[in-house]
C-alpha atoms as a PDB file:
ATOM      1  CA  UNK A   1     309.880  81.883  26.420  1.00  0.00           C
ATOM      2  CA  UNK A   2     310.483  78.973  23.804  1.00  0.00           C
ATOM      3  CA  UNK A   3     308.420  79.067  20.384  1.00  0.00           C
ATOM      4  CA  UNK A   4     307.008  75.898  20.204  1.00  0.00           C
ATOM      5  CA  UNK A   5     305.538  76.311  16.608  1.00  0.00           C
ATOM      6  CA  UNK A   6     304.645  79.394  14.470  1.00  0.00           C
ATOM      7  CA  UNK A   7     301.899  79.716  11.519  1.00  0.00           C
ATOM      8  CA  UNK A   8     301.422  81.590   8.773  1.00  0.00           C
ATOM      9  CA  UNK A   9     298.947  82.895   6.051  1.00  0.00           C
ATOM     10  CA  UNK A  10     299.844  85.781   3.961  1.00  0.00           C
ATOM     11  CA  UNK A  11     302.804  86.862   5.697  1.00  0.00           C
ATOM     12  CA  UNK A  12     305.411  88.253   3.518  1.00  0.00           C
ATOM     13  CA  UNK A  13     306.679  85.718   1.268  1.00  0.00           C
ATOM     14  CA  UNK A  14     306.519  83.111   3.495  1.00  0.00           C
ATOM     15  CA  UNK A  15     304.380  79.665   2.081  1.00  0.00           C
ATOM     16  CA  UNK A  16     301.516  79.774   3.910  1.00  0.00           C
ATOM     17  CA  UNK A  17     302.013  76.877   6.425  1.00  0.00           C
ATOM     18  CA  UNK A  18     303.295  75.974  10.071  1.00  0.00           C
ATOM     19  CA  UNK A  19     306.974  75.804  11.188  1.00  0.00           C
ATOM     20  CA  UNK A  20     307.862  73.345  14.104  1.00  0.00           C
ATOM     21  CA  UNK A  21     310.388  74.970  16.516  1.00  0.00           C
ATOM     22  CA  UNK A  22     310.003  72.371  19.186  1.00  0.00           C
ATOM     23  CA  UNK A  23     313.931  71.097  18.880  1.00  0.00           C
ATOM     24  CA  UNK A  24     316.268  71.750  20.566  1.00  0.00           C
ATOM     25  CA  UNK A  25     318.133  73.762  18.081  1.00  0.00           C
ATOM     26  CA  UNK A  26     316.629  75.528  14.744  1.00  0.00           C
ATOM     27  CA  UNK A  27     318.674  76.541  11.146  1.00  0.00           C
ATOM     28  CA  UNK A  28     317.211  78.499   8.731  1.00  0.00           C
ATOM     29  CA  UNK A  29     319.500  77.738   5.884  1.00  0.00           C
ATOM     30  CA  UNK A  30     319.173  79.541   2.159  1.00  0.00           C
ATOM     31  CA  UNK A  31     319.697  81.837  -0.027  1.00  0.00           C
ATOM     32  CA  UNK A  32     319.185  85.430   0.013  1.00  0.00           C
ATOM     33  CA  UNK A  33     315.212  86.510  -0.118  1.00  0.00           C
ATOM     34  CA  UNK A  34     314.351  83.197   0.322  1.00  0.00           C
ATOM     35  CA  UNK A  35     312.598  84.118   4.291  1.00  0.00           C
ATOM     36  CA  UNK A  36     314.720  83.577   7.046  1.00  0.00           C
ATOM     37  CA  UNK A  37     314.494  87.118   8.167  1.00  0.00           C
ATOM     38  CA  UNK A  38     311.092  87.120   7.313  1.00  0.00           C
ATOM     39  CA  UNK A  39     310.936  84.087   9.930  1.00  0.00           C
ATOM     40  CA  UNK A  40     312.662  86.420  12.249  1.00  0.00           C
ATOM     41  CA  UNK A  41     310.427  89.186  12.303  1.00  0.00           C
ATOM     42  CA  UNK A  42     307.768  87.292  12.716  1.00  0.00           C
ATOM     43  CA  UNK A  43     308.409  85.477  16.216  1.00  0.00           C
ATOM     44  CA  UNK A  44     309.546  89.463  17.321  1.00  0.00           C
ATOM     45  CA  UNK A  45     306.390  90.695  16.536  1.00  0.00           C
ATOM     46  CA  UNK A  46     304.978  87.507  18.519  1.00  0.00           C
ATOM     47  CA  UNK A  47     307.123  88.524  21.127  1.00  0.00           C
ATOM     48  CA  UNK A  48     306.585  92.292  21.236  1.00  0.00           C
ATOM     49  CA  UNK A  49     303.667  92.709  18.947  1.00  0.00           C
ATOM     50  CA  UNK A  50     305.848  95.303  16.383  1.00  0.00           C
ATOM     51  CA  UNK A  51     307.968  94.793  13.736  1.00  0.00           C
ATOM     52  CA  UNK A  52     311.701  95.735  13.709  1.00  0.00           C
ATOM     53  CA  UNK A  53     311.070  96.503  10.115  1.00  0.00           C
ATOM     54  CA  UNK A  54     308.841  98.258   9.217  1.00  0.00           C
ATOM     55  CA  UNK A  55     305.719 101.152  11.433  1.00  0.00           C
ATOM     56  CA  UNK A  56     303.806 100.294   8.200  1.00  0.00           C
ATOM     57  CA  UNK A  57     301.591  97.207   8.835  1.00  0.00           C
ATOM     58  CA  UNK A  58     300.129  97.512   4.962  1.00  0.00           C
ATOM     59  CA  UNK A  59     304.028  96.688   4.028  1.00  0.00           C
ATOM     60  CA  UNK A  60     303.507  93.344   5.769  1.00  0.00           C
ATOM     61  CA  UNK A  61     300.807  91.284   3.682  1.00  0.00           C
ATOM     62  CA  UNK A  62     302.334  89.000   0.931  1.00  0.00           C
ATOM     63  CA  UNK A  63     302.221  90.840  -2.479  1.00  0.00           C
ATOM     64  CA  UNK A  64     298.849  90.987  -3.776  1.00  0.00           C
ATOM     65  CA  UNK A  65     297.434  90.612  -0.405  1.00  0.00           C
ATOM     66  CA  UNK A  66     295.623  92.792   1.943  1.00  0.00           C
ATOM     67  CA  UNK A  67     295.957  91.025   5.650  1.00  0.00           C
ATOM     68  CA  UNK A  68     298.218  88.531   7.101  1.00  0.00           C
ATOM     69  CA  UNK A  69     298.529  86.437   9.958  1.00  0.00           C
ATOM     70  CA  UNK A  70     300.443  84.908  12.531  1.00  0.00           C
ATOM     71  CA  UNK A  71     299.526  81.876  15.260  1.00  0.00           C
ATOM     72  CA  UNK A  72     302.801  81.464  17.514  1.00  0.00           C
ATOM     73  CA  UNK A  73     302.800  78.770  20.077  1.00  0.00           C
ATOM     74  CA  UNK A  74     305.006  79.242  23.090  1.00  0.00           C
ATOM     75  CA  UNK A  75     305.297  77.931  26.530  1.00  0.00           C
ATOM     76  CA  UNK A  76     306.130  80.374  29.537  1.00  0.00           C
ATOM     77  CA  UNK A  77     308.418  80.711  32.663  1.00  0.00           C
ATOM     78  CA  UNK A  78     305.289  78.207  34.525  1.00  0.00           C
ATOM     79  CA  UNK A  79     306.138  75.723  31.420  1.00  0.00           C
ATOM     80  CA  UNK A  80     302.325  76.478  30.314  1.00  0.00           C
ATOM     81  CA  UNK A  81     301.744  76.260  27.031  1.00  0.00           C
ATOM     82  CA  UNK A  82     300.217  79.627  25.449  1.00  0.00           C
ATOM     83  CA  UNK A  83     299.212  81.204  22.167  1.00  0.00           C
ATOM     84  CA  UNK A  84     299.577  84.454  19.921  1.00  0.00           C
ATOM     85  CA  UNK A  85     297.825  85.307  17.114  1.00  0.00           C
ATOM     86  CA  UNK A  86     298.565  88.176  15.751  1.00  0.00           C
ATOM     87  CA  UNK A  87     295.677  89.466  12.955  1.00  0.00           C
ATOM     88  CA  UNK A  88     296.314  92.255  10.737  1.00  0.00           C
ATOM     89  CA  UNK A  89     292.746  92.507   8.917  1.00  0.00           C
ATOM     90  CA  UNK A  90     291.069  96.106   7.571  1.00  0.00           C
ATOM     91  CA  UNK A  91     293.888  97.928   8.188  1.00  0.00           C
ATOM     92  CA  UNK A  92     293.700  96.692  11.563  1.00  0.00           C
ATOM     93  CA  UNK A  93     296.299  94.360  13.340  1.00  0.00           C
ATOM     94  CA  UNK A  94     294.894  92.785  16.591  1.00  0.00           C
ATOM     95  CA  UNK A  95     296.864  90.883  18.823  1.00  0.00           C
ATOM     96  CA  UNK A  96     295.028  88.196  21.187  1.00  0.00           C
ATOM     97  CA  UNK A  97     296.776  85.839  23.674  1.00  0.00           C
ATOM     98  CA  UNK A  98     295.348  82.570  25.201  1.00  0.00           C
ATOM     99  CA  UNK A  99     297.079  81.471  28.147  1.00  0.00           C
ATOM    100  CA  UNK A 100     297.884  77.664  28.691  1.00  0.00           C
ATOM    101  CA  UNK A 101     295.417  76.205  31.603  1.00  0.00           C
END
């Protein structure tokens, strides 16, 4: 299952914005704290809908925050393209998947 693209808004301290993952290969290059595990964790929890971090979902939100978000695009075995978007919102996370056509 390639990630084509994941999205963010208020997850950890990564900028709220949209990472293309489309080539071939990916780095994630910098210093320590900076997000690349924070990248990481995110496409698992796309994947498997859990963190390997953390049970606590309130831990999740960037500081000051209350919910967070995540939009990953991936494409599957049938070379569909399909969504995630995982919605962590009232103390609630909520995971909803649209397949490709």
């Amino acid at each position: 299952m390639p990630f084509l693209s994941v999205a963010y808004t208020n997850f950890r301290n990564i900028a709220n914005n949209t990472i293309d993952l489309l080539s071939k290969e990916v780095y994630f290059v910098g210093k320590n704290g900076q997000g690349k595990s924070n990248i990481l964790e995110s496409l698992y929890m796309s994947a498997y809908g859990v963190s390997f971090r953390t049970r606590n979902e309130a831990e999740i939100p960037l500081d000051g925050q209350t919910e967070y978000s995540i939009r990953a695009i991936f494409r599957d075995s049938k070379e569909r393209t399909n969504s995630i978007h995982i919605i962590y919102q009232d103390g609630k996370k909520r995971l909803k998947r649209t397949p490709g056509p």
